[in-house]
N, C-alpha and C. Protein backbone atom coordinates (compact mmCIF):
# COMPACT_ATOMS: atom_id res chain seq x y z
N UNK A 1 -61.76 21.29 -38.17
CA UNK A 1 -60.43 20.91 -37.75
C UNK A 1 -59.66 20.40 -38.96
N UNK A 2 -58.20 20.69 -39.08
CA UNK A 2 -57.45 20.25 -39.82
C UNK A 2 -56.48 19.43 -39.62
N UNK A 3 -56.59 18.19 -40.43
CA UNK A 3 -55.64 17.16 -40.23
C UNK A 3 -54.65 17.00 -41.09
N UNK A 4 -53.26 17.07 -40.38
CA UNK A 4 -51.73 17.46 -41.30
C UNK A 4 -51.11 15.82 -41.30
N UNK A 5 -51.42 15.18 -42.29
CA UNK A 5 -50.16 13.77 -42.34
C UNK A 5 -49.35 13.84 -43.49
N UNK A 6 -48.20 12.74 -42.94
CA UNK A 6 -46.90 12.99 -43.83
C UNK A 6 -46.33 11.69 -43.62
N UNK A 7 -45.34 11.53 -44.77
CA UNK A 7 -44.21 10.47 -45.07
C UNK A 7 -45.03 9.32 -44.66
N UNK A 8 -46.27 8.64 -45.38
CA UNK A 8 -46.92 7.57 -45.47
C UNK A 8 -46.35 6.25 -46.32
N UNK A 9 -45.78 6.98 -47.19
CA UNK A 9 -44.59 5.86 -48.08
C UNK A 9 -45.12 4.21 -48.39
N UNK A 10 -46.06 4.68 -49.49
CA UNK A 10 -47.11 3.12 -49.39
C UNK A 10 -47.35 2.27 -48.48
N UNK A 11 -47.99 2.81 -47.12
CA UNK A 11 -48.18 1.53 -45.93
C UNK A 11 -50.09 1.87 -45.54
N UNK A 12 -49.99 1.31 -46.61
CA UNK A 12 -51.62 1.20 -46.10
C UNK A 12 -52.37 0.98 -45.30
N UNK A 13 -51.81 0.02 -44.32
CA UNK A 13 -52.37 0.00 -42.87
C UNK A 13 -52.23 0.78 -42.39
N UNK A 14 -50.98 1.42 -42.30
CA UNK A 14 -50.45 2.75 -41.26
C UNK A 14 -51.64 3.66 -41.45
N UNK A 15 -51.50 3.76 -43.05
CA UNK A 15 -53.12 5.17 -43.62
C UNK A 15 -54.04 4.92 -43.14
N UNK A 16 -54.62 3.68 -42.96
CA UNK A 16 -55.97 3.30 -42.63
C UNK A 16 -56.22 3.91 -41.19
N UNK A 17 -54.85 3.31 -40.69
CA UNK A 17 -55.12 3.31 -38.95
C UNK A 17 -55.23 5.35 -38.58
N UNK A 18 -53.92 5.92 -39.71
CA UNK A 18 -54.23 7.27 -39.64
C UNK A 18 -55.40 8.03 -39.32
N UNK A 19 -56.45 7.62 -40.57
CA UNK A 19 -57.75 8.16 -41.18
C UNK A 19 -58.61 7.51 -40.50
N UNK A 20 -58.50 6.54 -39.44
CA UNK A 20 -60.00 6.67 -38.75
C UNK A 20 -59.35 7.63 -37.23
N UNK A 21 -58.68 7.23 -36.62
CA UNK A 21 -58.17 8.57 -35.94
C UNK A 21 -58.39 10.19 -36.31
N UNK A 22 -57.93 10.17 -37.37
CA UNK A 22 -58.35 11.92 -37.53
C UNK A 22 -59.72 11.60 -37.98
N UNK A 23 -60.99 10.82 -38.43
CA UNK A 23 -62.26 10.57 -38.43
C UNK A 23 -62.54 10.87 -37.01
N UNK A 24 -62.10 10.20 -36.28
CA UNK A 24 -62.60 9.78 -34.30
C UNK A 24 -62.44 11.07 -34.22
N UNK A 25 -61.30 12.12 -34.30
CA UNK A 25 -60.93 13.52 -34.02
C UNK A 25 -62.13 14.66 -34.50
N UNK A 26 -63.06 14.42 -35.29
CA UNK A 26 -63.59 14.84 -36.14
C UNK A 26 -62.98 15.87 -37.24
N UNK A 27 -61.57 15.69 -37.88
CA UNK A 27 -61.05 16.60 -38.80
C UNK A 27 -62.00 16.49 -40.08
N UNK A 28 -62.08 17.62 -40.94
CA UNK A 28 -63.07 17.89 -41.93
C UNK A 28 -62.30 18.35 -43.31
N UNK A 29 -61.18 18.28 -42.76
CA UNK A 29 -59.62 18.82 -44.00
C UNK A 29 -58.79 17.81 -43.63
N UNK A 30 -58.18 17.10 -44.48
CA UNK A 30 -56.79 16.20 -44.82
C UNK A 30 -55.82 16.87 -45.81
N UNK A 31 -54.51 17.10 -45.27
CA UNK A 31 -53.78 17.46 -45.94
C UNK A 31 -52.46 16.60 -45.83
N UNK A 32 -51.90 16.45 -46.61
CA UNK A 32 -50.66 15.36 -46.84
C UNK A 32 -49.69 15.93 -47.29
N UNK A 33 -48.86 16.17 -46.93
CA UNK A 33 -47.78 16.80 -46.80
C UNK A 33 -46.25 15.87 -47.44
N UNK A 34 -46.92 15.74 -48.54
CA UNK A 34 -45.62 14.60 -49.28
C UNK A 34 -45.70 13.02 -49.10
N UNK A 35 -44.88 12.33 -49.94
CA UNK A 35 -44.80 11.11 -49.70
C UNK A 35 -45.69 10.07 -49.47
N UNK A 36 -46.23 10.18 -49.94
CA UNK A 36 -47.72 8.96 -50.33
C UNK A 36 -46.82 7.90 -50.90
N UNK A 37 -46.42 7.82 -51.60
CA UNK A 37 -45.90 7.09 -52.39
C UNK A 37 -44.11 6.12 -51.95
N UNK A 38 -43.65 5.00 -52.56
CA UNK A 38 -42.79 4.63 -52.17
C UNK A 38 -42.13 3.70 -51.15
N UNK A 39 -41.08 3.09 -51.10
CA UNK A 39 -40.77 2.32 -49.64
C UNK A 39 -41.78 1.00 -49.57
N UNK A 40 -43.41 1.36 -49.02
CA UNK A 40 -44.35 0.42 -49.08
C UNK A 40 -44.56 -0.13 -49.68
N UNK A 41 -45.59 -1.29 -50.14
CA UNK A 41 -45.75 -2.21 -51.11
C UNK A 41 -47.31 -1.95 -51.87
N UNK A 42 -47.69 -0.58 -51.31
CA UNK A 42 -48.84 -0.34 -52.04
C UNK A 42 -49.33 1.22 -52.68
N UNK A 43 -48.22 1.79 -53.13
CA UNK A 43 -48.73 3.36 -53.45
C UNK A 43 -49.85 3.78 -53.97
N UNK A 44 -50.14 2.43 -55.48
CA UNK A 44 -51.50 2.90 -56.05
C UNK A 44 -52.94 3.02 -54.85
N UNK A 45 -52.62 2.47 -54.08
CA UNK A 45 -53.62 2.26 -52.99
C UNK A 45 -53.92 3.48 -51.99
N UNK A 46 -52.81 3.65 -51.61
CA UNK A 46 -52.66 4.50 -50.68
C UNK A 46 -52.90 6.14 -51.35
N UNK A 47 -52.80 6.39 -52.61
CA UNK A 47 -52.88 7.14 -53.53
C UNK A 47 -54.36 7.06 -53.79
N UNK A 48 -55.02 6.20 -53.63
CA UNK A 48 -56.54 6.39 -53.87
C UNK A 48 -57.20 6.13 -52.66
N UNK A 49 -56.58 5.77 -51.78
CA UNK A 49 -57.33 5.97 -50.75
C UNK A 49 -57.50 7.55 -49.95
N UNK A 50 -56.46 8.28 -50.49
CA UNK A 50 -56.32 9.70 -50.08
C UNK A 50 -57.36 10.22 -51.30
N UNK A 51 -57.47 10.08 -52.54
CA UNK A 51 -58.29 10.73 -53.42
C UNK A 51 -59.87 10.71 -52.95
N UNK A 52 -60.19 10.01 -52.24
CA UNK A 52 -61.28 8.98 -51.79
C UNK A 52 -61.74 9.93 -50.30
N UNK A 53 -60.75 10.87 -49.57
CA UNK A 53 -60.89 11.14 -48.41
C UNK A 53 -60.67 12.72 -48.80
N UNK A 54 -60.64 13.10 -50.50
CA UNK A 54 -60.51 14.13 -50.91
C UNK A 54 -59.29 14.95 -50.40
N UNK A 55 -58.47 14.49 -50.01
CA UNK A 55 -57.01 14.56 -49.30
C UNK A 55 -56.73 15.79 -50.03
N UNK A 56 -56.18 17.15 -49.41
CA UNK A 56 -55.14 18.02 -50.32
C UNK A 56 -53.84 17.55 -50.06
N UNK A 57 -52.77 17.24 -51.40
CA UNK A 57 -51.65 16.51 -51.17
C UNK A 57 -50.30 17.41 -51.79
N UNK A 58 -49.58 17.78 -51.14
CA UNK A 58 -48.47 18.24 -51.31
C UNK A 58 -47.70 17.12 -52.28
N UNK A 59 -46.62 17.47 -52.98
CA UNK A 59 -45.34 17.20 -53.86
C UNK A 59 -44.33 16.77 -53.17
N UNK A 60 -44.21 15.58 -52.48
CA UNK A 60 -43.16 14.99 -51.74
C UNK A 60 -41.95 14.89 -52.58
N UNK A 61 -40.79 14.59 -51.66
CA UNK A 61 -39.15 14.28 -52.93
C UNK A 61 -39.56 13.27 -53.24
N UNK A 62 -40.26 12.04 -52.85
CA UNK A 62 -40.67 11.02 -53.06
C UNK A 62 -41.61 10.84 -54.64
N UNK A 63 -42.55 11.62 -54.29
CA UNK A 63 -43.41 11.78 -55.68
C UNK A 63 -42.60 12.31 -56.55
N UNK A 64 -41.65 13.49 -56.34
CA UNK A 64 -41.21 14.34 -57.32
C UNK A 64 -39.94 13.23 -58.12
N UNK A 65 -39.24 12.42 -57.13
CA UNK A 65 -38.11 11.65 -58.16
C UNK A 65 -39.09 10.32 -59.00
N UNK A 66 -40.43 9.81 -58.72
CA UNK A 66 -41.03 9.11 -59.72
C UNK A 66 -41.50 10.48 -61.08
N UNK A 67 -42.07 11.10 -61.03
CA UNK A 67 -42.38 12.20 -61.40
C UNK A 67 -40.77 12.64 -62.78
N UNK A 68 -40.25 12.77 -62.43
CA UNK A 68 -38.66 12.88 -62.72
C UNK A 68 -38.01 11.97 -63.73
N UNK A 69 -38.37 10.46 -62.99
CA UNK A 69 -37.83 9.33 -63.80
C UNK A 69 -38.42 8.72 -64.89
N UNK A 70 -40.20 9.10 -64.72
CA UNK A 70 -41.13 8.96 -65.30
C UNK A 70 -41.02 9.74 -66.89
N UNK A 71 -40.48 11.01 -66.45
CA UNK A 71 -40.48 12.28 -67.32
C UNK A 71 -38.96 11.72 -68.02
N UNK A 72 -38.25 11.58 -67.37
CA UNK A 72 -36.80 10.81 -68.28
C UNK A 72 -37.29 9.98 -69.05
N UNK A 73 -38.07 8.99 -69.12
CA UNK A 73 -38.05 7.70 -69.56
C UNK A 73 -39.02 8.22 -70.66
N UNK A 74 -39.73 8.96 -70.94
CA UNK A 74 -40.89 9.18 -71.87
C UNK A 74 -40.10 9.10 -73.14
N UNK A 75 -40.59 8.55 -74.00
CA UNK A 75 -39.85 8.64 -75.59
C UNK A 75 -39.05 8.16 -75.62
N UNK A 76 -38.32 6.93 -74.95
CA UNK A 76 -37.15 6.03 -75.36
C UNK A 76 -37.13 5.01 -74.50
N UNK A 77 -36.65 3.76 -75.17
CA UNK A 77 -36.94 2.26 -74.73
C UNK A 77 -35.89 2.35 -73.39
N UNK A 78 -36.06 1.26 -72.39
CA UNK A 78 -36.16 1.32 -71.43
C UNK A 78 -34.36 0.64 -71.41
N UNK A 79 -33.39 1.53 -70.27
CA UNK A 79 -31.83 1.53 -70.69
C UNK A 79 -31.58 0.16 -69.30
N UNK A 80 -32.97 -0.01 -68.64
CA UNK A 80 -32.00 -1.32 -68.22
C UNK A 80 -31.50 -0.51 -66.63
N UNK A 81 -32.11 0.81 -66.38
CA UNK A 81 -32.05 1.32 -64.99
C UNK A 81 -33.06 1.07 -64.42
């Protein structure tokens, strides 16, 4: 069985409570469909807690504008945005 989650937006409880549900379901595939990241107060977390559950993770707008700003900012001191 395949399990489809989305727009998790750093809430780690929410994930937790997700992933034993699709556990109880017996799904054997996690796929994430964007947005891990953001809004919440814990992305690095929630970001390894999907690495951890071997999660396949889609490219949310969410990931893609850190991704973006990240890639702006490389090679020059920081403008104070």
């Amino acid at each position: 069985m395949i399990a489809i989650i989305a727009d998790i937006h750093a809430n780690l409880p929410a994930l937790e409570a997700v992933l034993n549900d699709v556990a109880e379901r017996g799904a054997d595939t996690l796929i994430v469909n964007g947005d891990l990241v953001n809004r919440g107060p814990d992305s690095a977390r929630v970001i390894d807690l999907a690495l951890e559950h071997r999660a396949l993770s889609l490219l949310g707008n969410h990931e893609a504008r850190l991704l973006a700003h990240r890639r702006a900012g490389e090679g020059r001191a920081h403008d104070g945005d």
